[in-house]
Protein backbone atom coordinates (compact mmCIF):
# COMPACT_ATOMS: atom_id res chain seq x y z
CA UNK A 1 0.00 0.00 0.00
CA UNK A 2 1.32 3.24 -1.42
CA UNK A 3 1.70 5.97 1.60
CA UNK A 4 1.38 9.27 1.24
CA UNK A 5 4.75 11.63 1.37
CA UNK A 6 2.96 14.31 2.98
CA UNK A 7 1.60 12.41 6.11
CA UNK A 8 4.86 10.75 6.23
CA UNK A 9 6.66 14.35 6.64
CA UNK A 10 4.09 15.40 8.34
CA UNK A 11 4.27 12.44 11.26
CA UNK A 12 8.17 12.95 11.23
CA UNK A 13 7.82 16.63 11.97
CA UNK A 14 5.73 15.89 14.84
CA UNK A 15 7.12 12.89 16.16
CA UNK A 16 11.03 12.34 14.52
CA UNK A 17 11.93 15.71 16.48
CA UNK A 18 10.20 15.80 19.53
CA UNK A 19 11.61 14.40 22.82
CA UNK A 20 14.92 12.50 23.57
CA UNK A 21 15.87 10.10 21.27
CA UNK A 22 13.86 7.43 21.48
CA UNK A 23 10.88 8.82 23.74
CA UNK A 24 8.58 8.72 20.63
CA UNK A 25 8.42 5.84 18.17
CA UNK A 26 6.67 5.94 14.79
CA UNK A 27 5.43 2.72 13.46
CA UNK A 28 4.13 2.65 10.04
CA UNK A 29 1.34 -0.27 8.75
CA UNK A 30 3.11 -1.93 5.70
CA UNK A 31 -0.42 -2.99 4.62
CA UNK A 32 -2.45 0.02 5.30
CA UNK A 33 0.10 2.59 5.13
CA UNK A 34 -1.27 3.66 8.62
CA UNK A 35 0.76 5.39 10.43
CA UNK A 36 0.72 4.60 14.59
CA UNK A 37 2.61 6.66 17.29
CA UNK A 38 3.57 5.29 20.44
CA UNK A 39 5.26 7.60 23.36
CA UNK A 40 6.56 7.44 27.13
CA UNK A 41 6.08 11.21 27.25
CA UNK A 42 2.48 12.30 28.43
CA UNK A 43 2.30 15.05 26.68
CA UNK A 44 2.63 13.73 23.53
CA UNK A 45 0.87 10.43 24.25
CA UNK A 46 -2.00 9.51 22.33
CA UNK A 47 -3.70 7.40 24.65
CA UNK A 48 -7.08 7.74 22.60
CA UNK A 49 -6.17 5.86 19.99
CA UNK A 50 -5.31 1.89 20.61
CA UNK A 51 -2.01 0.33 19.48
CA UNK A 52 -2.81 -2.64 17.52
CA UNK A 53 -2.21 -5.91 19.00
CA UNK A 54 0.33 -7.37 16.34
CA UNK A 55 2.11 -3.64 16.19
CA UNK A 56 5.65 -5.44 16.91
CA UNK A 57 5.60 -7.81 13.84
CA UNK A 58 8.39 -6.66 11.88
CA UNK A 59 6.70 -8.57 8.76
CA UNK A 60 3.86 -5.88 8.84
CA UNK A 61 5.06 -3.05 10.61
CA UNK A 62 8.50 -0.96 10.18
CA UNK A 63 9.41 1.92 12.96
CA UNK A 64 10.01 4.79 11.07
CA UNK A 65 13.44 6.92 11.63
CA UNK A 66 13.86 9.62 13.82
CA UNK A 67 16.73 12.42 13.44
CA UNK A 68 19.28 10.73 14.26
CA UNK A 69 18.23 7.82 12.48
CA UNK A 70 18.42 9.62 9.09
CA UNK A 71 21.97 11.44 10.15
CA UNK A 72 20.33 14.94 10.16
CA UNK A 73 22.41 16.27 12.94
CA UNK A 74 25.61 18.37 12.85
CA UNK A 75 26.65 17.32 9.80
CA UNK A 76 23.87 19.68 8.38
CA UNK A 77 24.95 22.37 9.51
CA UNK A 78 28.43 21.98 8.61
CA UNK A 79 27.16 21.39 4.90
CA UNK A 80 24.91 24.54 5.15
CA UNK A 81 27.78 26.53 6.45
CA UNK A 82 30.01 25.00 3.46
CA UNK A 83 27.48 25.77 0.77
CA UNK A 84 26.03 28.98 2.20
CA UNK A 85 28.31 30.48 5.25
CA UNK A 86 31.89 29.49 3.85
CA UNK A 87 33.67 32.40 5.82
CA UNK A 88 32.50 30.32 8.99
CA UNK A 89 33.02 27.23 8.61
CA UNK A 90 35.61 26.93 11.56
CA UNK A 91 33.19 29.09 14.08
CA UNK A 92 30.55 26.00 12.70
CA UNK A 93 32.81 23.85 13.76
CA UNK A 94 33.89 25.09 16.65
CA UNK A 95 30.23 25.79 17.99
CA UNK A 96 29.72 22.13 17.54
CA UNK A 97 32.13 21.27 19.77
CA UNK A 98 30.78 22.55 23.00
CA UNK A 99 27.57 22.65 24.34
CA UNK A 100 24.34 24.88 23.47
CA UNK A 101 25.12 24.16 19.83
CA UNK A 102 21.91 24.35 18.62
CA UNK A 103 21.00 27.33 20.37
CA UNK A 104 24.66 28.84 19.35
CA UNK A 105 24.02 28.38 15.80
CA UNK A 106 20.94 29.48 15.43
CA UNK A 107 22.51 32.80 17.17
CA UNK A 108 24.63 32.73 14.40
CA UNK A 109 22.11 32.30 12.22
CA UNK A 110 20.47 34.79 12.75
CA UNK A 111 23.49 37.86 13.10
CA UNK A 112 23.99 36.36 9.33
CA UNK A 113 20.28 37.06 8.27
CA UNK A 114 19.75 33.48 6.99
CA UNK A 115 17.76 31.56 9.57
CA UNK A 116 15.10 30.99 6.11
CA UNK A 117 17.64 30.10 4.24
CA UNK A 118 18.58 26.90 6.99
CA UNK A 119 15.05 26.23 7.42
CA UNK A 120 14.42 25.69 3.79
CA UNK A 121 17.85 23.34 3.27
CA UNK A 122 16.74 21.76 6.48
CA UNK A 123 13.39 20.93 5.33
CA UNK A 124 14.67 19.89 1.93
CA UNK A 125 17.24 17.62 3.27
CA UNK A 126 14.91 16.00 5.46
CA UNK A 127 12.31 15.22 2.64
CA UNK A 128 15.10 13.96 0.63
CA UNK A 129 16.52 11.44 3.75
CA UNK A 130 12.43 10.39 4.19
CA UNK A 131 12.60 9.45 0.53
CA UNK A 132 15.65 8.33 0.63
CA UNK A 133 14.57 5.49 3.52
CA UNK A 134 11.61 4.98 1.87
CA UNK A 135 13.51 3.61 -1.17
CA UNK A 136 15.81 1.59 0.55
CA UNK A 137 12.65 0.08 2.66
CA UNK A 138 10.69 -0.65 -0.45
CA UNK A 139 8.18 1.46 0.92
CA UNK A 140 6.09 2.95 -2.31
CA UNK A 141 4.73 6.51 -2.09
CA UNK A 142 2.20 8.89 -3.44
CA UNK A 143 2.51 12.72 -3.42
């Protein structure tokens, strides 16, 4: 069963991003193209809606990746800062080797005027890791 790219990105947005790594698991029906979201944080539980019973067959069901599953971390940014920000490449690099990075980039970011700009390749390079998996997981889609 085809599933559509949309609610795919859509599901990853909400779920592949939010808590600690592995906190919040997205399972996707092979069959159906459902997809299922199971969570040990309350508030992004959905307790309303039941799990199905045969959810950890691997022969019907695949857990889709999160972040870090897809390698979407700092290696990102350092091909953002390469492609867009090559006069700071080595402050990139060093503001991924400490702490706050995230929140130290995005600083940067923004004293450059291009915090768009990384959304946009962000979002990009996530649809094109989703598809990516999706290929490599046999998993058809529709647009």
């Amino acid at each position: 069963m085809p599933v559509n790219f949309k609610e795919l990105l859509d599901a990853y947005e909400l779920f592949g991003m939010a808590g600690p790594p592995g906190t919040c698991e997205m399972v996707l029906c092979k069959e159906t193209g459902k997809i299922c979201y199971r969570s040990d944080l309350e508030e992004i539980a959905t307790p309303d809606e039941e799990l199905p019973d045969d959810i950890d067959d691997e022969d019907k069901y695949i857990t889709l990746p999160d972040r870090r599953k897809l390698d979407l971390g700092s290696q990102l940014a350092f091909d953002f800062a390469r492609e867009l920000l090559p006069d700071d490449v080595d402050e990139v690099r060093s503001i991924f080797g400490g702490r706050g990075a995230y929140q130290s980039f995005k600083a940067l970011l923004n004293r450059r005027g291009v915090r768009e700009k990384w959304y946009d390749f962000e979002a990009k390079a996530i649809a094109k890791a989703l598809r990516d998996w999706c290929e490599v997981n046999e998993i058809p889609l529709t647009d």
